[in-house]
C-alpha atoms as a PDB file:
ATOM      1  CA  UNK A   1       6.653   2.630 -44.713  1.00  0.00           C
ATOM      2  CA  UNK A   2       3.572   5.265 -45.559  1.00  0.00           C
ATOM      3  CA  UNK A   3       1.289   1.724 -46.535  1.00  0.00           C
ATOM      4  CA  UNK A   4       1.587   0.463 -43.372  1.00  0.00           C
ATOM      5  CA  UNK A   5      -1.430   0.129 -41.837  1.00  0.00           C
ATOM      6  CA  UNK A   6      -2.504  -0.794 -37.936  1.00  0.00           C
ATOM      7  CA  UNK A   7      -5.146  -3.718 -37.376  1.00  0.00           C
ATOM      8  CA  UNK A   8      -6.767  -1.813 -34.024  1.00  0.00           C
ATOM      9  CA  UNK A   9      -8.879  -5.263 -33.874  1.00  0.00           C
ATOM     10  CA  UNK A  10      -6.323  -7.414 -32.767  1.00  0.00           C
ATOM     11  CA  UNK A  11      -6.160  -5.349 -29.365  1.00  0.00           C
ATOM     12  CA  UNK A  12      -9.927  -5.860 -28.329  1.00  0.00           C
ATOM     13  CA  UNK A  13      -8.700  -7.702 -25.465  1.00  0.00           C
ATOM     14  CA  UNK A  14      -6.932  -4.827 -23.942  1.00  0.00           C
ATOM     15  CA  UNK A  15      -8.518  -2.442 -21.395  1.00  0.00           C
ATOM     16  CA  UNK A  16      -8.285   1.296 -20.771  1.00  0.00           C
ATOM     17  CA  UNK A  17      -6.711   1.981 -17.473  1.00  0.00           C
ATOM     18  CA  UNK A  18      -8.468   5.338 -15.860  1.00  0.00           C
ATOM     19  CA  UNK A  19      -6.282   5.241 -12.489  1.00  0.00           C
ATOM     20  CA  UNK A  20      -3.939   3.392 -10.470  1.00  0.00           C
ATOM     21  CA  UNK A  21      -3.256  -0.498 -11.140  1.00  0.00           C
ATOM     22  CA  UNK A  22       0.424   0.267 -11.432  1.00  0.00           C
ATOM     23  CA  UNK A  23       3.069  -0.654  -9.308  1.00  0.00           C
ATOM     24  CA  UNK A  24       0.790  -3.417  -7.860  1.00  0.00           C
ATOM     25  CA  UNK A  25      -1.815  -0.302  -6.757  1.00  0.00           C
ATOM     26  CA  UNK A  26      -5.627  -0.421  -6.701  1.00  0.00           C
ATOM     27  CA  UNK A  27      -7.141   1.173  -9.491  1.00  0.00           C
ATOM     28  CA  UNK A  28     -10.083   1.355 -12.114  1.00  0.00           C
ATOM     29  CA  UNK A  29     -10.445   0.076 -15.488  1.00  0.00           C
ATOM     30  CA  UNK A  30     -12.637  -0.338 -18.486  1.00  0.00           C
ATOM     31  CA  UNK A  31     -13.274  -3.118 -20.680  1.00  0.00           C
ATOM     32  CA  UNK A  32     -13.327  -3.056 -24.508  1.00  0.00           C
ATOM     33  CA  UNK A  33     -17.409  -3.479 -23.769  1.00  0.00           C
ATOM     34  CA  UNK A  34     -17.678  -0.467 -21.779  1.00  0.00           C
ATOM     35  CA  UNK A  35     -17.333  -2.131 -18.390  1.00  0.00           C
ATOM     36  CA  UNK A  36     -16.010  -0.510 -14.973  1.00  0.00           C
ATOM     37  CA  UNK A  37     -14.336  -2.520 -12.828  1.00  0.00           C
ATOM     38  CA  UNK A  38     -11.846  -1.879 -10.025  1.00  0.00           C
ATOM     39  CA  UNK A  39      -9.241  -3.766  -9.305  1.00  0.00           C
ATOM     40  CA  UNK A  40      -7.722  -4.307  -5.780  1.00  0.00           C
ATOM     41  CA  UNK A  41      -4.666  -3.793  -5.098  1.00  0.00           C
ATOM     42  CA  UNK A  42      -1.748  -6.183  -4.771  1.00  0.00           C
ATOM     43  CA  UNK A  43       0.958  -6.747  -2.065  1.00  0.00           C
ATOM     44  CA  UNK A  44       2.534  -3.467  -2.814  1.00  0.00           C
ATOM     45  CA  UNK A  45      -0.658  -1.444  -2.511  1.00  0.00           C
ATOM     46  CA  UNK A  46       0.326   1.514  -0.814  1.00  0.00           C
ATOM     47  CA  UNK A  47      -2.563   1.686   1.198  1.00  0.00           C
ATOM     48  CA  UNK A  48      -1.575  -1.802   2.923  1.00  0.00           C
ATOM     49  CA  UNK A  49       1.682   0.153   3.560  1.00  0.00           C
ATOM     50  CA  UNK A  50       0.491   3.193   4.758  1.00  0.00           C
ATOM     51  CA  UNK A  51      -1.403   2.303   7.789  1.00  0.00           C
ATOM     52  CA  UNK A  52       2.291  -0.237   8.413  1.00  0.00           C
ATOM     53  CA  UNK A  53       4.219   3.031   8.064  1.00  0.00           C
ATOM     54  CA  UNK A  54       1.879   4.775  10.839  1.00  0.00           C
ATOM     55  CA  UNK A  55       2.336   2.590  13.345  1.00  0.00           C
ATOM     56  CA  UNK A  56       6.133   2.387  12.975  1.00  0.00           C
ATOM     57  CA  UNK A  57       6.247   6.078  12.921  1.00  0.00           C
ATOM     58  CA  UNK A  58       4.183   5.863  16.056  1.00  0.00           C
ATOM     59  CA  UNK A  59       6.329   3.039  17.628  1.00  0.00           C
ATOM     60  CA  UNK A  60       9.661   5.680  17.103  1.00  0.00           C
ATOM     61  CA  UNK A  61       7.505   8.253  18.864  1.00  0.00           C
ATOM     62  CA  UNK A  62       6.689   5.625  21.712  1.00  0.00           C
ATOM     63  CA  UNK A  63      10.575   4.536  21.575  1.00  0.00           C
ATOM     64  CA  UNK A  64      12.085   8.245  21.377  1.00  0.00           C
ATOM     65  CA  UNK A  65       9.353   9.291  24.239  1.00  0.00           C
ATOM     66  CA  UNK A  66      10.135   6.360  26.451  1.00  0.00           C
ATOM     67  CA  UNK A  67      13.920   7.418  26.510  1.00  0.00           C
ATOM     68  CA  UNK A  68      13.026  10.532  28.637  1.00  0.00           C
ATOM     69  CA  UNK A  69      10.118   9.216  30.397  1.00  0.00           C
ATOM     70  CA  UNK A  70      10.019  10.384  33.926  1.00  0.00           C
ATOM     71  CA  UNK A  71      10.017   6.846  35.616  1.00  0.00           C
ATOM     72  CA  UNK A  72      11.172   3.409  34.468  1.00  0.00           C
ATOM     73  CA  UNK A  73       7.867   1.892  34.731  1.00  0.00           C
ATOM     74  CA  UNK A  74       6.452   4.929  32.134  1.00  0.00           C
ATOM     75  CA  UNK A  75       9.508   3.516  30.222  1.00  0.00           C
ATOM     76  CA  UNK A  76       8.679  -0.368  30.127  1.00  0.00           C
ATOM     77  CA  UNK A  77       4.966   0.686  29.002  1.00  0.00           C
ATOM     78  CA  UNK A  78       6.371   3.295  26.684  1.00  0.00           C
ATOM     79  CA  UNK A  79       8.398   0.097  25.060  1.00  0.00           C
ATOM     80  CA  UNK A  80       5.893  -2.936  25.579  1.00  0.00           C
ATOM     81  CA  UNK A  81       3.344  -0.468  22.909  1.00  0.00           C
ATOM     82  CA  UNK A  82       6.188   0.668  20.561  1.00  0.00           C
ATOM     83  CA  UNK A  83       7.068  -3.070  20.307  1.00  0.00           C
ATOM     84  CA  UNK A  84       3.261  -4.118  19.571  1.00  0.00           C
ATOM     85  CA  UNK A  85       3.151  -1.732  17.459  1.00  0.00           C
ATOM     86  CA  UNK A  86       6.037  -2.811  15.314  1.00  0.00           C
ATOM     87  CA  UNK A  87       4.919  -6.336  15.654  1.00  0.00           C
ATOM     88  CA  UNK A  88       1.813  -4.996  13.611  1.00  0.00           C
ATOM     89  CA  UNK A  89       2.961  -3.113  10.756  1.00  0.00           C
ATOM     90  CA  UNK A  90       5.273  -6.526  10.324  1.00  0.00           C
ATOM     91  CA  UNK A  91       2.116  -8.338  10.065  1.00  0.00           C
ATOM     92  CA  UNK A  92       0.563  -6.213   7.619  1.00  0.00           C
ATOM     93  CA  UNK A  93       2.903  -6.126   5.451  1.00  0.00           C
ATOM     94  CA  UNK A  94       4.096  -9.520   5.332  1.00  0.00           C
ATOM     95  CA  UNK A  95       3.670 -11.428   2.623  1.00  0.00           C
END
């Protein structure tokens, strides 16, 4: 085993990773030519998911607010934005 030796030539094609492109992130790269180039990221970017996660945490709020509103018409409008809301993030993250 001490003669074996590793051809680093056959992996030109590879690239260095710097950040990210994991787990369908965004991210940066470099080519074996020096190049920088980001790469977007996929449907499991977390950034698609975080602005999704916002506005469901901000439809609960609506929801949870709504269920001691003061009058039923605060209610219904309380409801009618939670319910856009969660009509959203579904959109965003929808594949």
């Amino acid at each position: 085993m001490a003669n074996l030796k590793l051809d680093l030539g056959r992996f030109q094609a590879s690239v260095r990773i710097l950040f990210g492109i994991v787990n369908d992130g965004s991210g940066i790269e470099v080519t074996p030519d020096g190049r920088i180039i980001h790469v977007p990221g996929g449907p499991g970017d977390p950034q698609v998911f975080n602005g999704a996660i916002s506005k469901l945490a901000l439809a609960q709020v609506l929801e949870h607010g709504g269920a001691i509103a003061s009058s039923a018409e605060l209610q219904r409008a309380m409801g009618h934005l939670a319910a856009g809301l969660k009509a959203e993030a579904a959109k965003s993250i929808a594949v």
